[in-house]
PDB file of N, CA and C in Angstrom:
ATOM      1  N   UNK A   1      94.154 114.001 102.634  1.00  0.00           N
ATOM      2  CA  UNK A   1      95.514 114.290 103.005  1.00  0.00           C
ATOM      3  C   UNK A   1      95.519 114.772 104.461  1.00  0.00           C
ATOM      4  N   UNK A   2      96.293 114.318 105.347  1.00  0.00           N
ATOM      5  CA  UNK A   2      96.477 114.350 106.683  1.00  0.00           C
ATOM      6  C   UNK A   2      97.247 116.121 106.730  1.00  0.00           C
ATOM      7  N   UNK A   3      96.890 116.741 108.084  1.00  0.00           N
ATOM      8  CA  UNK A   3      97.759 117.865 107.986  1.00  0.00           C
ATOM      9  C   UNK A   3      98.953 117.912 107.936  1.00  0.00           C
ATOM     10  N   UNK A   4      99.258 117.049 108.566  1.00  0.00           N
ATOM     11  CA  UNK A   4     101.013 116.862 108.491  1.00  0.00           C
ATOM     12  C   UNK A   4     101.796 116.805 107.195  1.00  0.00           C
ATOM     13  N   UNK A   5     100.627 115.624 105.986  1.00  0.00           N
ATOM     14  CA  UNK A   5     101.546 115.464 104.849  1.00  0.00           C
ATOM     15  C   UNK A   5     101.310 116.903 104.421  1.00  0.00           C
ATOM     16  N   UNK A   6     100.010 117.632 104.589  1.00  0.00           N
ATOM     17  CA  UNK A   6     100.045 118.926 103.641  1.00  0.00           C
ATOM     18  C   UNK A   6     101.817 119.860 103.913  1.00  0.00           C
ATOM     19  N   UNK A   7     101.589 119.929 105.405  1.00  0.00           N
ATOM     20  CA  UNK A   7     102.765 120.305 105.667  1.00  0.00           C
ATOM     21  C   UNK A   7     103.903 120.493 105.370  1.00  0.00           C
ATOM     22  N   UNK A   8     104.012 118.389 105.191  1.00  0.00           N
ATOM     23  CA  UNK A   8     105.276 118.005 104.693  1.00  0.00           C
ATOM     24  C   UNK A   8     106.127 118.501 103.087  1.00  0.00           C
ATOM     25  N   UNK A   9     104.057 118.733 102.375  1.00  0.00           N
ATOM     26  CA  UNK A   9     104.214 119.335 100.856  1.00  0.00           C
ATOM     27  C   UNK A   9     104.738 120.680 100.862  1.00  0.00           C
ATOM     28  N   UNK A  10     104.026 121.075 101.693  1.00  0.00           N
ATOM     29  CA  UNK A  10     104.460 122.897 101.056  1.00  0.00           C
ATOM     30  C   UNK A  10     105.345 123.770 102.184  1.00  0.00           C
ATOM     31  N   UNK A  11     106.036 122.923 103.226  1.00  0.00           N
ATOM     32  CA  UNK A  11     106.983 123.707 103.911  1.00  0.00           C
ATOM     33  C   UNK A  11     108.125 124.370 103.300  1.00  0.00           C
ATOM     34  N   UNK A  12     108.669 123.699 102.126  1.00  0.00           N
ATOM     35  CA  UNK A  12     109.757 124.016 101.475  1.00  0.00           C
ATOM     36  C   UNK A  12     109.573 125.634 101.060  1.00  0.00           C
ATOM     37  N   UNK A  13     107.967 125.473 100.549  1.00  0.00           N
ATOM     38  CA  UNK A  13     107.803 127.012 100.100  1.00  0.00           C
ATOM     39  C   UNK A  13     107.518 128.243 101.556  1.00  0.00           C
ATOM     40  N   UNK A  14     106.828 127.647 101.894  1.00  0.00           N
ATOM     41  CA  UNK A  14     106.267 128.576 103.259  1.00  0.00           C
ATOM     42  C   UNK A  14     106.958 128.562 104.056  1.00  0.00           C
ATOM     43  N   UNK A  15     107.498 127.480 104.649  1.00  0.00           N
ATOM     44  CA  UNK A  15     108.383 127.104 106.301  1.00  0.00           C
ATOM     45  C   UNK A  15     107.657 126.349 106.746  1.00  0.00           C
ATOM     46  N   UNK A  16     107.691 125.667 107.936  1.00  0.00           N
ATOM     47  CA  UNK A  16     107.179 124.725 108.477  1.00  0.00           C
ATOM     48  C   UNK A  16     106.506 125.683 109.663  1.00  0.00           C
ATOM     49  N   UNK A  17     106.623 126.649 110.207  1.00  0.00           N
ATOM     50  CA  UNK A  17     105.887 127.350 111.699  1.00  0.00           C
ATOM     51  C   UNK A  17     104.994 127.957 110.512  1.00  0.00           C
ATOM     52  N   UNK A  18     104.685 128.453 109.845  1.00  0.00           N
ATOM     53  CA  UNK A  18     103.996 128.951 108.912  1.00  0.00           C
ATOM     54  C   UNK A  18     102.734 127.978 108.201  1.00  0.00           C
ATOM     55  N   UNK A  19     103.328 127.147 107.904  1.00  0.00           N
ATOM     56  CA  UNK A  19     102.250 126.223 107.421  1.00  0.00           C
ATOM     57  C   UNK A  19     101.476 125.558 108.564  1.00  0.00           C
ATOM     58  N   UNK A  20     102.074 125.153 110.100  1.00  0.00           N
ATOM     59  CA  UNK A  20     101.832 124.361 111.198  1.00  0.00           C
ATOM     60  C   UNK A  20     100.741 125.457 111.788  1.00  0.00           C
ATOM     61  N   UNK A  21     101.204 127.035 111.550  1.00  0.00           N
ATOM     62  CA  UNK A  21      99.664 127.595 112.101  1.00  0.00           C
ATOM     63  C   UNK A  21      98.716 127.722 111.256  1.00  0.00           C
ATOM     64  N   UNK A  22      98.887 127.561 109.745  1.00  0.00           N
ATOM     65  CA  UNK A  22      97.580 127.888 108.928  1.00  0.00           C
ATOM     66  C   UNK A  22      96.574 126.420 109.156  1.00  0.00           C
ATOM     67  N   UNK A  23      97.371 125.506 109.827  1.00  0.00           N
ATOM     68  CA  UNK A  23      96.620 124.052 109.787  1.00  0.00           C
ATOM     69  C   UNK A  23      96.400 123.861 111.209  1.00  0.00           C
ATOM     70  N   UNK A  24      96.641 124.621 112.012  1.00  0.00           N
ATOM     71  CA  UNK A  24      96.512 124.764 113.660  1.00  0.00           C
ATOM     72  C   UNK A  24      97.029 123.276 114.212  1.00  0.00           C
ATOM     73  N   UNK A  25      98.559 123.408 113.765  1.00  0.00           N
ATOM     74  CA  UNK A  25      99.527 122.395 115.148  1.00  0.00           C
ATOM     75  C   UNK A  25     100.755 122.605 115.004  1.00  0.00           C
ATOM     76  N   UNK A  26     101.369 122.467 115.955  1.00  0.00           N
ATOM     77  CA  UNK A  26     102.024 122.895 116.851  1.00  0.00           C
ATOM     78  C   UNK A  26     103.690 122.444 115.784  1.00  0.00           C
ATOM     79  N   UNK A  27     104.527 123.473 115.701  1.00  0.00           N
ATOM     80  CA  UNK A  27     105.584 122.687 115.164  1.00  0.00           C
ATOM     81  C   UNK A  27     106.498 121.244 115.822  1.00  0.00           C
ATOM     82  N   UNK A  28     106.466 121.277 116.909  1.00  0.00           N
ATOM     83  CA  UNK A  28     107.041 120.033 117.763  1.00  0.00           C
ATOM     84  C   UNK A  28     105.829 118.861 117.027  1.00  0.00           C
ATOM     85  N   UNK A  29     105.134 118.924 117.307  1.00  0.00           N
ATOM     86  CA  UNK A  29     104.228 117.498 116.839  1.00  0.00           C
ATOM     87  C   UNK A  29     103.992 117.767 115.266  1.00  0.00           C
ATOM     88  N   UNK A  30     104.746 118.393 114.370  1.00  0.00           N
ATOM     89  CA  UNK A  30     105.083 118.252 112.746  1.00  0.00           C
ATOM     90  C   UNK A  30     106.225 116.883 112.891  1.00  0.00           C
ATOM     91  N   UNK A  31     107.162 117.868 113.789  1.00  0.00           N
ATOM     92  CA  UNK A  31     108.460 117.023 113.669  1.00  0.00           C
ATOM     93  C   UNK A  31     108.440 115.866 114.131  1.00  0.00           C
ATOM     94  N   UNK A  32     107.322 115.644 115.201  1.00  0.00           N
ATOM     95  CA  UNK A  32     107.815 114.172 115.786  1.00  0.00           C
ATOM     96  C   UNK A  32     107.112 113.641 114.662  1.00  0.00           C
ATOM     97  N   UNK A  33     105.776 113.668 114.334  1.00  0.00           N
ATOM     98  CA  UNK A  33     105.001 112.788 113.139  1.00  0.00           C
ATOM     99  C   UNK A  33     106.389 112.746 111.914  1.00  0.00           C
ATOM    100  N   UNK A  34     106.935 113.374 111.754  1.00  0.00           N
ATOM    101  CA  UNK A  34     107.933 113.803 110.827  1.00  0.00           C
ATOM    102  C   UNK A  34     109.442 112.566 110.973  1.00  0.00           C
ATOM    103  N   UNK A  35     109.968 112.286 112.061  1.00  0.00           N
ATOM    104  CA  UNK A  35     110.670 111.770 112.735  1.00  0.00           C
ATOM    105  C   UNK A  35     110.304 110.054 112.594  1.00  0.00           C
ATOM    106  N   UNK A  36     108.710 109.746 113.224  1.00  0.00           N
ATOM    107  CA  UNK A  36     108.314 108.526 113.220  1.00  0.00           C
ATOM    108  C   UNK A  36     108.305 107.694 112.476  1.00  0.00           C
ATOM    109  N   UNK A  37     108.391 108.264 111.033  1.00  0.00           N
ATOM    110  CA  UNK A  37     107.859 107.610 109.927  1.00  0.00           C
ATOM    111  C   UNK A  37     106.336 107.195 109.870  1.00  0.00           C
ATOM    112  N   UNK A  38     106.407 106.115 108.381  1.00  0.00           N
ATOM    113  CA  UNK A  38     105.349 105.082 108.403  1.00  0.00           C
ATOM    114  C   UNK A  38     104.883 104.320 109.529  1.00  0.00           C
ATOM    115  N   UNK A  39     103.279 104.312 109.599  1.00  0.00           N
ATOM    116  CA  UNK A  39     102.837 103.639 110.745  1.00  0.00           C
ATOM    117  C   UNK A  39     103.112 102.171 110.394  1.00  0.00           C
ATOM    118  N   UNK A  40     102.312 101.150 111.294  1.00  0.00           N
ATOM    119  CA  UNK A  40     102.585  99.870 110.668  1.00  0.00           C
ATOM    120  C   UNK A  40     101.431  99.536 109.850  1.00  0.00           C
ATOM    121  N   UNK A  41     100.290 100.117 110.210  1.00  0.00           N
ATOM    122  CA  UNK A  41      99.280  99.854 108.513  1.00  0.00           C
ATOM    123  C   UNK A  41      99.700 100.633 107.494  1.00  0.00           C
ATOM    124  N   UNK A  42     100.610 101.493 107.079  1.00  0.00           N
ATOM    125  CA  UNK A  42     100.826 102.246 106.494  1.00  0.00           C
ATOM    126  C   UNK A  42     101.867 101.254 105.501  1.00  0.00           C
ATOM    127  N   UNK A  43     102.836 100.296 106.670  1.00  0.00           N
ATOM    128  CA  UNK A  43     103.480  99.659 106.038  1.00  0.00           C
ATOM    129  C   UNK A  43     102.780  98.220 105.372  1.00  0.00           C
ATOM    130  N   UNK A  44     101.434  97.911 106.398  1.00  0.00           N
ATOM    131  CA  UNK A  44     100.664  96.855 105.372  1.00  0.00           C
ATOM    132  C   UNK A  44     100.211  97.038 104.323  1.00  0.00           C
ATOM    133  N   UNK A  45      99.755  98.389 104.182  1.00  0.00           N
ATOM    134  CA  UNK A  45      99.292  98.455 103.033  1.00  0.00           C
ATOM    135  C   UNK A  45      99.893  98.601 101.898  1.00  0.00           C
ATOM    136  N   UNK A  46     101.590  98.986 101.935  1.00  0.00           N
ATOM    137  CA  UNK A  46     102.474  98.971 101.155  1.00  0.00           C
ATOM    138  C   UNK A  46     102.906  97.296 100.573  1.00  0.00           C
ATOM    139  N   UNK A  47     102.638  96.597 101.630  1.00  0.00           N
ATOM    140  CA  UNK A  47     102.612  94.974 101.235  1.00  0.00           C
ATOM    141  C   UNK A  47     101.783  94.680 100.454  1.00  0.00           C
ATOM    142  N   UNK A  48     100.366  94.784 100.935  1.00  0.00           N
ATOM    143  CA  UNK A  48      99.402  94.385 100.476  1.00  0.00           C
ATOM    144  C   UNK A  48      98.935  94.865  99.153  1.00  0.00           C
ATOM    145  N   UNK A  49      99.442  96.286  98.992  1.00  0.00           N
ATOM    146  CA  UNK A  49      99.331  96.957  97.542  1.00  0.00           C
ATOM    147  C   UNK A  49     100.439  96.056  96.312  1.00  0.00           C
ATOM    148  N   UNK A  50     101.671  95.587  97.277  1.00  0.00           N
ATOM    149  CA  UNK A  50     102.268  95.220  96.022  1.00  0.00           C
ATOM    150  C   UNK A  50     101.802  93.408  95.557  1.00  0.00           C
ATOM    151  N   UNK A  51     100.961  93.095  96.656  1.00  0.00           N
ATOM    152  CA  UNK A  51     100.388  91.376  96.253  1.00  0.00           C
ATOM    153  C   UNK A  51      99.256  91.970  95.247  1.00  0.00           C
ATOM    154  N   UNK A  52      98.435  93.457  95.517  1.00  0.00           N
ATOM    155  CA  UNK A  52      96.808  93.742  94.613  1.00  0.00           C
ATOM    156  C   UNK A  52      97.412  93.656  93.315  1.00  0.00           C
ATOM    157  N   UNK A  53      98.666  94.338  93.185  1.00  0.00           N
ATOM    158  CA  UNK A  53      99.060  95.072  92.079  1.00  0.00           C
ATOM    159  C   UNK A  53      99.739  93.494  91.306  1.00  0.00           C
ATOM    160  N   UNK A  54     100.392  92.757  91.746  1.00  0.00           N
ATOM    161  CA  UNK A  54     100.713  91.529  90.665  1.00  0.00           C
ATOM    162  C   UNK A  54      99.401  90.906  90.545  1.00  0.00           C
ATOM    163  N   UNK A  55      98.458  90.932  91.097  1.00  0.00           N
ATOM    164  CA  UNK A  55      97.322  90.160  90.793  1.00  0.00           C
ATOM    165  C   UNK A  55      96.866  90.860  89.281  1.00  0.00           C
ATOM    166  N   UNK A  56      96.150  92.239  89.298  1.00  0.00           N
ATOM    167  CA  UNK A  56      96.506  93.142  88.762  1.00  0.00           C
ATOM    168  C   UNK A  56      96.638  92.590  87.658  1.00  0.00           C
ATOM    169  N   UNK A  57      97.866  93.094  87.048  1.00  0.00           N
ATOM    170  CA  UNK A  57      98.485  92.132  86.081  1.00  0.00           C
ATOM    171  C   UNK A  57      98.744  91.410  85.637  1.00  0.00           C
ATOM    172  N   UNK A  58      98.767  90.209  86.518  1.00  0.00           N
ATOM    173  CA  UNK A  58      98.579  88.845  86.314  1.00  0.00           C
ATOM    174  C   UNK A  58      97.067  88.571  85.407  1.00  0.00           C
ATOM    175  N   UNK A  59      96.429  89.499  85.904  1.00  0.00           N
ATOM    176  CA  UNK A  59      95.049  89.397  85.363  1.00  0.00           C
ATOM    177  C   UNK A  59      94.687  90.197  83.538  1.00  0.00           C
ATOM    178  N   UNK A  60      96.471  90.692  83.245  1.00  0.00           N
ATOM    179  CA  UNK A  60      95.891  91.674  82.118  1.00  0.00           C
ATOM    180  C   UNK A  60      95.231  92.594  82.689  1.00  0.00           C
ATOM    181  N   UNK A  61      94.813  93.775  83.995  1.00  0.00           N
ATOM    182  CA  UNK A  61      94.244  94.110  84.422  1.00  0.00           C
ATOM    183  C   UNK A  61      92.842  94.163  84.193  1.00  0.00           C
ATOM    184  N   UNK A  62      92.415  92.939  83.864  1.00  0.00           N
ATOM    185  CA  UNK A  62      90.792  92.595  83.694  1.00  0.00           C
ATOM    186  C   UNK A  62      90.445  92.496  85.251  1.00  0.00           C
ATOM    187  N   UNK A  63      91.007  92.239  86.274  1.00  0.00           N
ATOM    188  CA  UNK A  63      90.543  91.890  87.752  1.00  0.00           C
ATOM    189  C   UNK A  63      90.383  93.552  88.462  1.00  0.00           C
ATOM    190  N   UNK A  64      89.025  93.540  88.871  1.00  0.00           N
ATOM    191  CA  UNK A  64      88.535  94.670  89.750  1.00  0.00           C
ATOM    192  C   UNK A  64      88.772  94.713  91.079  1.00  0.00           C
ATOM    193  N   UNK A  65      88.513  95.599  91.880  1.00  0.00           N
ATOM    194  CA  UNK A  65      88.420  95.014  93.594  1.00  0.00           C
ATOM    195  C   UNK A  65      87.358  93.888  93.942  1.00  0.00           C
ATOM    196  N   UNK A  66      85.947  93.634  93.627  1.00  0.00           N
ATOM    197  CA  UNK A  66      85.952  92.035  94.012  1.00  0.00           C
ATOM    198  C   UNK A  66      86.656  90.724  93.580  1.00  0.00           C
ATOM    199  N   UNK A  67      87.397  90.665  92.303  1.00  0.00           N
ATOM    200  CA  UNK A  67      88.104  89.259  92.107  1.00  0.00           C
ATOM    201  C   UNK A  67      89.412  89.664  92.586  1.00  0.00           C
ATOM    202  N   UNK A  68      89.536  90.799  92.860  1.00  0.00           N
ATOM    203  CA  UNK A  68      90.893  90.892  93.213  1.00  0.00           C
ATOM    204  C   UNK A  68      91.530  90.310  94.745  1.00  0.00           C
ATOM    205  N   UNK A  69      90.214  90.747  95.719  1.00  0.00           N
ATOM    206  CA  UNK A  69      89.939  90.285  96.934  1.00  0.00           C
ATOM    207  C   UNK A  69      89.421  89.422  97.117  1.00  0.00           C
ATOM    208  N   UNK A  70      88.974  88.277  96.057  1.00  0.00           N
ATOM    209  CA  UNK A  70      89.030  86.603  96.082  1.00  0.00           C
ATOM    210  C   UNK A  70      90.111  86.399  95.816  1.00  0.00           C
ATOM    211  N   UNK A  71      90.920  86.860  94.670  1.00  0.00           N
ATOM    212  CA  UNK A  71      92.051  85.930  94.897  1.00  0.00           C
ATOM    213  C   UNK A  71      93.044  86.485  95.999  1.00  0.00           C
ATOM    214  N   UNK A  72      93.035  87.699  96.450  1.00  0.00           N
ATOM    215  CA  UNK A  72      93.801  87.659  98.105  1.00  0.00           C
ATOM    216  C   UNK A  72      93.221  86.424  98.793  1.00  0.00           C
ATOM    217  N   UNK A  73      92.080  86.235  99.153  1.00  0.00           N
ATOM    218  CA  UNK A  73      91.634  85.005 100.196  1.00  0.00           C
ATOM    219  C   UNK A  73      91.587  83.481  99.730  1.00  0.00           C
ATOM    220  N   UNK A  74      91.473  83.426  98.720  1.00  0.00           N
ATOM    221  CA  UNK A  74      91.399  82.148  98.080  1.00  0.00           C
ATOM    222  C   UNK A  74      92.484  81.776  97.618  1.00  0.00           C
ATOM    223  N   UNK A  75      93.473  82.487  96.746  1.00  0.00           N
ATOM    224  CA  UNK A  75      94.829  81.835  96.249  1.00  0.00           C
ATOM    225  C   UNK A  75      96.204  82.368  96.874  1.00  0.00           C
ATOM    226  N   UNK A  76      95.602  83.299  97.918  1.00  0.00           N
ATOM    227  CA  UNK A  76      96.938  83.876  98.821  1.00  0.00           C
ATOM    228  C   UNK A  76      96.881  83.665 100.382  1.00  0.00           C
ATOM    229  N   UNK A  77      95.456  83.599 100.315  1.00  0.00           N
ATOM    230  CA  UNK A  77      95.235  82.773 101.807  1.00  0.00           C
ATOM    231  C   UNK A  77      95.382  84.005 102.611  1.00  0.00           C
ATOM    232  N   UNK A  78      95.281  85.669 102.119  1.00  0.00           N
ATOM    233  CA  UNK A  78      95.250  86.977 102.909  1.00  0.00           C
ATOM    234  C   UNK A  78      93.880  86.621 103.222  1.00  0.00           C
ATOM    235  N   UNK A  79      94.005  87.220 104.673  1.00  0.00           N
ATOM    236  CA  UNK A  79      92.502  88.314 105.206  1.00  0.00           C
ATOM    237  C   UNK A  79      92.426  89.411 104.694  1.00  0.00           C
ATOM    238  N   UNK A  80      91.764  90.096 104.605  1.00  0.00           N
ATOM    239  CA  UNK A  80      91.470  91.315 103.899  1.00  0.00           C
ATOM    240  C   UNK A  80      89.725  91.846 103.566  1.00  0.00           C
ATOM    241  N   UNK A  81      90.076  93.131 103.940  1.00  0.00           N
ATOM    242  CA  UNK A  81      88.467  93.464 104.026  1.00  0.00           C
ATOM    243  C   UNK A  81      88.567  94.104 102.522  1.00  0.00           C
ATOM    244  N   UNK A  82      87.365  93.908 101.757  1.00  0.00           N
ATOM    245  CA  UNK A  82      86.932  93.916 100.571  1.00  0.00           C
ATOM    246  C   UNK A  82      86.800  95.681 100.305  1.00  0.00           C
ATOM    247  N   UNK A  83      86.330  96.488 100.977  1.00  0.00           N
ATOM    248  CA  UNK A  83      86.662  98.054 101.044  1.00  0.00           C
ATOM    249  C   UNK A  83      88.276  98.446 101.056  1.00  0.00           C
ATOM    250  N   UNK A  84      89.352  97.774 101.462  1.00  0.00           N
ATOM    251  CA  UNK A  84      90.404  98.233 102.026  1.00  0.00           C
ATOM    252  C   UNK A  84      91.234  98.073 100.945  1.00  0.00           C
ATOM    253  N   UNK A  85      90.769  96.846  99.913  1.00  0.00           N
ATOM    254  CA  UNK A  85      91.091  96.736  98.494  1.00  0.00           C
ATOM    255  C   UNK A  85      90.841  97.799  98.036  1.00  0.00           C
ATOM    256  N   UNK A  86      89.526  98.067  97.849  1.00  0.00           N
ATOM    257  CA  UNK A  86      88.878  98.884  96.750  1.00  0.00           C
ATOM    258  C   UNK A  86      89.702 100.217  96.871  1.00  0.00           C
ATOM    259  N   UNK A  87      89.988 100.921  98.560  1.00  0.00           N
ATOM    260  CA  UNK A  87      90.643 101.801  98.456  1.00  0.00           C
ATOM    261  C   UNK A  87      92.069 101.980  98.031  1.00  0.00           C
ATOM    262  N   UNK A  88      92.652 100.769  98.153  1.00  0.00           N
ATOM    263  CA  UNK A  88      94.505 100.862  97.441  1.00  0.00           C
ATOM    264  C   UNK A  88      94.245 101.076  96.368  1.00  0.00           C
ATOM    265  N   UNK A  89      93.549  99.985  95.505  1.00  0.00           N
ATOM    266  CA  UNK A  89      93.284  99.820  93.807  1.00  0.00           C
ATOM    267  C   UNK A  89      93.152 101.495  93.556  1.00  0.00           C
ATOM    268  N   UNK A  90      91.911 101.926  94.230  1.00  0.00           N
ATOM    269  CA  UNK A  90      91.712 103.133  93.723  1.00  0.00           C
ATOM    270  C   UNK A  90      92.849 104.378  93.903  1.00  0.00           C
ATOM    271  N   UNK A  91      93.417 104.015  95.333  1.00  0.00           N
ATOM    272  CA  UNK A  91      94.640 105.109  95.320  1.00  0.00           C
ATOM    273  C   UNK A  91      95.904 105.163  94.093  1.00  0.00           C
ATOM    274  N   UNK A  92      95.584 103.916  93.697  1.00  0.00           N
ATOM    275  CA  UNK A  92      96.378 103.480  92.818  1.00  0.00           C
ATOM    276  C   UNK A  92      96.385 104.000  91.338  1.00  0.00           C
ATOM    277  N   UNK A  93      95.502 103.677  91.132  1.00  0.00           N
ATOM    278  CA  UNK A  93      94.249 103.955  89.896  1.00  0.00           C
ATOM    279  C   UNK A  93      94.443 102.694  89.381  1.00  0.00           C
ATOM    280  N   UNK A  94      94.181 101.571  89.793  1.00  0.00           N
ATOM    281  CA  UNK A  94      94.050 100.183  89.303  1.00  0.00           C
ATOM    282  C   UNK A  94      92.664  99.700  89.047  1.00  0.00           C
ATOM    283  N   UNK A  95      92.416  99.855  87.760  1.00  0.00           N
ATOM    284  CA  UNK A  95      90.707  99.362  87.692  1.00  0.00           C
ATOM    285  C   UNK A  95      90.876  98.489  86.506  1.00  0.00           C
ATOM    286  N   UNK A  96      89.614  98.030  86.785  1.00  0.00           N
ATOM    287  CA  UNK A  96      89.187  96.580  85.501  1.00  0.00           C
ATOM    288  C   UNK A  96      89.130  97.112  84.566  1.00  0.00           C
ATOM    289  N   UNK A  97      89.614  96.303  82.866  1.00  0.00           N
ATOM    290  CA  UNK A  97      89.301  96.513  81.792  1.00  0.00           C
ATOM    291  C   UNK A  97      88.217  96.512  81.408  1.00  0.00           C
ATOM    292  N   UNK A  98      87.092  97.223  80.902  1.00  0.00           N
ATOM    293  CA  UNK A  98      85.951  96.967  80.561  1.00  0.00           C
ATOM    294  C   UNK A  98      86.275  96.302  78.969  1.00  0.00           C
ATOM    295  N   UNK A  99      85.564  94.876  79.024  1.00  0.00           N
ATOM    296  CA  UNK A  99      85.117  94.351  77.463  1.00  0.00           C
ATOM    297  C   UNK A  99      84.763  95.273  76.638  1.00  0.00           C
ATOM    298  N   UNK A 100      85.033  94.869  75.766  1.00  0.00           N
ATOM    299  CA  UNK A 100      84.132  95.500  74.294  1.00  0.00           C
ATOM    300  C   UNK A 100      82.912  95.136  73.842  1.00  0.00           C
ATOM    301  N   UNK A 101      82.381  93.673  74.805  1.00  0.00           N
ATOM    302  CA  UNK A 101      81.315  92.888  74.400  1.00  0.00           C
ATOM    303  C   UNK A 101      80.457  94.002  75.495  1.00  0.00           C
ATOM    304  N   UNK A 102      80.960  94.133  76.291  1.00  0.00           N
ATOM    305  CA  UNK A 102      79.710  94.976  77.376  1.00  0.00           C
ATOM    306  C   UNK A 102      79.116  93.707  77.905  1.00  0.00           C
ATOM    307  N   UNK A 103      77.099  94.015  78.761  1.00  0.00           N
ATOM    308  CA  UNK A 103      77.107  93.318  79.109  1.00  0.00           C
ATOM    309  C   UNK A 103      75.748  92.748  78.647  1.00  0.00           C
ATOM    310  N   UNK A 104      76.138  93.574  77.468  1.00  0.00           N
ATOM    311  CA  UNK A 104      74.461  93.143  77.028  1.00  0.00           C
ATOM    312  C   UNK A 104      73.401  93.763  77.457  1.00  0.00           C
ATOM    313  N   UNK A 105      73.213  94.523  78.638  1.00  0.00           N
ATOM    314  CA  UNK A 105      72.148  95.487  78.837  1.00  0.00           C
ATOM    315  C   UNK A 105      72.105  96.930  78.364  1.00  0.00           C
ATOM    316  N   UNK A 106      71.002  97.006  77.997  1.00  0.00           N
ATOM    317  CA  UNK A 106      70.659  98.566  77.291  1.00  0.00           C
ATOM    318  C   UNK A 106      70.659  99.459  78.489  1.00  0.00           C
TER     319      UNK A 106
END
């Protein structure tokens, strides 16, 4: 969590000059980060989370972050780095179904 979002969490209770010195910055640069919004990877990844997430399902959520990031490149024709998956899925909590067959190893 970035200082700012902590900020953004618990100003309501504390104040915002209060929380901005326990995290050492400055209240003007709360507000502008505050002001700016979403970056623009911030907003790709909001894209890109909602193509992981129908895959996802599409899959019965049997698809992990590697088939998930074949079918970004192979049936969606995304670039995408194979970590950058793994981290949405996981922010997400999107993980593979494990079988019941297992995999056969002891």
């Amino acid at each position: 969590m970035t200082r700012y979002r902590f900020i953004d969490q618990h100003s309501q209770r504390y104040g915002v000059r209060r929380c901005c010195r326990a995290v050492g910055v400055s209240p003007a640069s709360f507000y502008d980060w505050h002001r700016r919004g979403p970056s623009a990877r911030a907003q790709a990844d909001q894209r890109l989370l909602a193509e992981i997430g129908r895959i996802h399902r599409d899959s019965g959520g049997a698809y992990g972050a590697p088939r998930v990031h074949a079918e970004l490149q192979i049936a969606c024709g995304i670039r995408v780095g194979r970590k950058r998956v793994a981290r949405l899925m996981r922010t997400e909590g999107l993980v593979a179904a494990i079988g019941a067959g297992g995999s056969g190893r002891a």
